[in-house]
Protein backbone atom coordinates (compact mmCIF):
# COMPACT_ATOMS: atom_id res chain seq x y z
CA UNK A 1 18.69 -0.16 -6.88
CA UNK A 2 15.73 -2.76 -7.15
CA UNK A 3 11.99 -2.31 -8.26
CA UNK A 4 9.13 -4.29 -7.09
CA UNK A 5 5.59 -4.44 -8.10
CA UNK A 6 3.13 -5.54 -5.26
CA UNK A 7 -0.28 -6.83 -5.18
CA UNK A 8 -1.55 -6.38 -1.62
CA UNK A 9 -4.56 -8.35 -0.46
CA UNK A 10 -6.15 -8.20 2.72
CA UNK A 11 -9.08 -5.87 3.92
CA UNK A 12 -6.64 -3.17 2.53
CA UNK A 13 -9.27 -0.52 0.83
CA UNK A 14 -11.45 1.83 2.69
CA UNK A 15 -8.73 2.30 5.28
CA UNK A 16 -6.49 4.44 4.41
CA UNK A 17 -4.08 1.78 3.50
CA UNK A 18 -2.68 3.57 0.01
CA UNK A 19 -1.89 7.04 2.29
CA UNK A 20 0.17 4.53 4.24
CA UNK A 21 1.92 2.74 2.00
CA UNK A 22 2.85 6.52 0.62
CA UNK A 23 4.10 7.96 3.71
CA UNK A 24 6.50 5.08 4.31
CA UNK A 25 7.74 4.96 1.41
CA UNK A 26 8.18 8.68 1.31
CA UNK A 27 9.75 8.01 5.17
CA UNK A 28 12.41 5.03 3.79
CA UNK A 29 13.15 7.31 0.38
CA UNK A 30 11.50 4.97 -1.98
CA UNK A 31 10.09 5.95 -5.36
CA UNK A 32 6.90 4.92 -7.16
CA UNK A 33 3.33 5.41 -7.15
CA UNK A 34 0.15 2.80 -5.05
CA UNK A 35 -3.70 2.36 -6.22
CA UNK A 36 -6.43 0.89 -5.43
CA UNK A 37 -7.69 -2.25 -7.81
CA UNK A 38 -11.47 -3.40 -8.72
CA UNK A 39 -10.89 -6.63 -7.17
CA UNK A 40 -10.42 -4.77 -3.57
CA UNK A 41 -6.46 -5.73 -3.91
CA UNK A 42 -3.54 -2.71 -3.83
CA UNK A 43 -1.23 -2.53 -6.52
CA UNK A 44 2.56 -0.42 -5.62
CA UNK A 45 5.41 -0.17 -7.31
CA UNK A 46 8.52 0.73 -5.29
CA UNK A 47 12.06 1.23 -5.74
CA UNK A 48 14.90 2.09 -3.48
CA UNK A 49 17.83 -0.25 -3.06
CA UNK A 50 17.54 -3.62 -1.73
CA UNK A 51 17.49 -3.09 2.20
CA UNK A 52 15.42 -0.58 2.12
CA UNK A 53 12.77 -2.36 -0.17
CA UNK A 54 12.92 -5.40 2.51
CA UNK A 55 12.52 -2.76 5.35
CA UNK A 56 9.80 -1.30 3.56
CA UNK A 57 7.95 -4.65 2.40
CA UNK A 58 7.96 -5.30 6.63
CA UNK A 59 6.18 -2.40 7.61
CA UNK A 60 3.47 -2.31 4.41
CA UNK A 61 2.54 -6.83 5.79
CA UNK A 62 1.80 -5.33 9.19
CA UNK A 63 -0.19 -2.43 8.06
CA UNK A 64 -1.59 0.82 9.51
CA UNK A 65 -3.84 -0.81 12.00
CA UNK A 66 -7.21 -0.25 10.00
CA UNK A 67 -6.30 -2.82 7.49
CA UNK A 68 -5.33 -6.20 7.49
CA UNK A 69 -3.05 -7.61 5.10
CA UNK A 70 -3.47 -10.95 4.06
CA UNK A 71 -0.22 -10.90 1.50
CA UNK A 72 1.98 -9.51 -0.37
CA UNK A 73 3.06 -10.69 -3.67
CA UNK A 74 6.39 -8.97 -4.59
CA UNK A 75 7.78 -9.07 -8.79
CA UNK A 76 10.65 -7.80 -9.61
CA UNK A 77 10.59 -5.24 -12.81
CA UNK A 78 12.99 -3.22 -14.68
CA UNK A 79 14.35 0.30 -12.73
CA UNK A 80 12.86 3.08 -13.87
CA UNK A 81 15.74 5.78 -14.35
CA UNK A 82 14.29 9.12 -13.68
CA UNK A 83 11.47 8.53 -10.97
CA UNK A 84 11.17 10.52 -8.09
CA UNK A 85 8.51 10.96 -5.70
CA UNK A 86 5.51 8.65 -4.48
CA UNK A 87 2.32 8.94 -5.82
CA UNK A 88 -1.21 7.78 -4.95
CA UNK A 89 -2.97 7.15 -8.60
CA UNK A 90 -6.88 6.12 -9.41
């Protein structure tokens, strides 16, 4: 099991981008939560094992076909032990 934080940038707000990044990582079984950010970057944290994460990482760089993605910078951080779920937080 691995955990990533992300900081998407890109034309990634207003487009349903964090709804997204939700249902896939709902679809691949990852855990963790995805918000929006003053600066007009997303922030996620996901965790699932590795595969899945790289899988995941893939499909969030080509985006819904509203946004654009620009990048994604990827961090890995400590597991948390008892998440479940993905939320979208404000």
């Amino acid at each position: 099991m691995k955990r990533l934080q992300l900081l998407i940038s890109g034309k990634v707000q207003g487009r349903g981008y964090r709804w997204f990044v939700r249902a896939a990582a709902e679809d691949a079984g990852a855990s963790g939560w995805v918000r929006n950010e003053t600066d007009g970057t997303v922030t996620a944290e996901v965790q699932a094992p590795e595969e899945v994460l790289r899988q995941l990482l893939r499909q969030l760089e080509a985006g819904n076909g509203a946004a654009s993605v620009t990048s994604i910078t990827a961090v890995s951080i400590p597991v948390e032990a008892n998440e479940t779920g993905f939320e979208i937080r404000t």
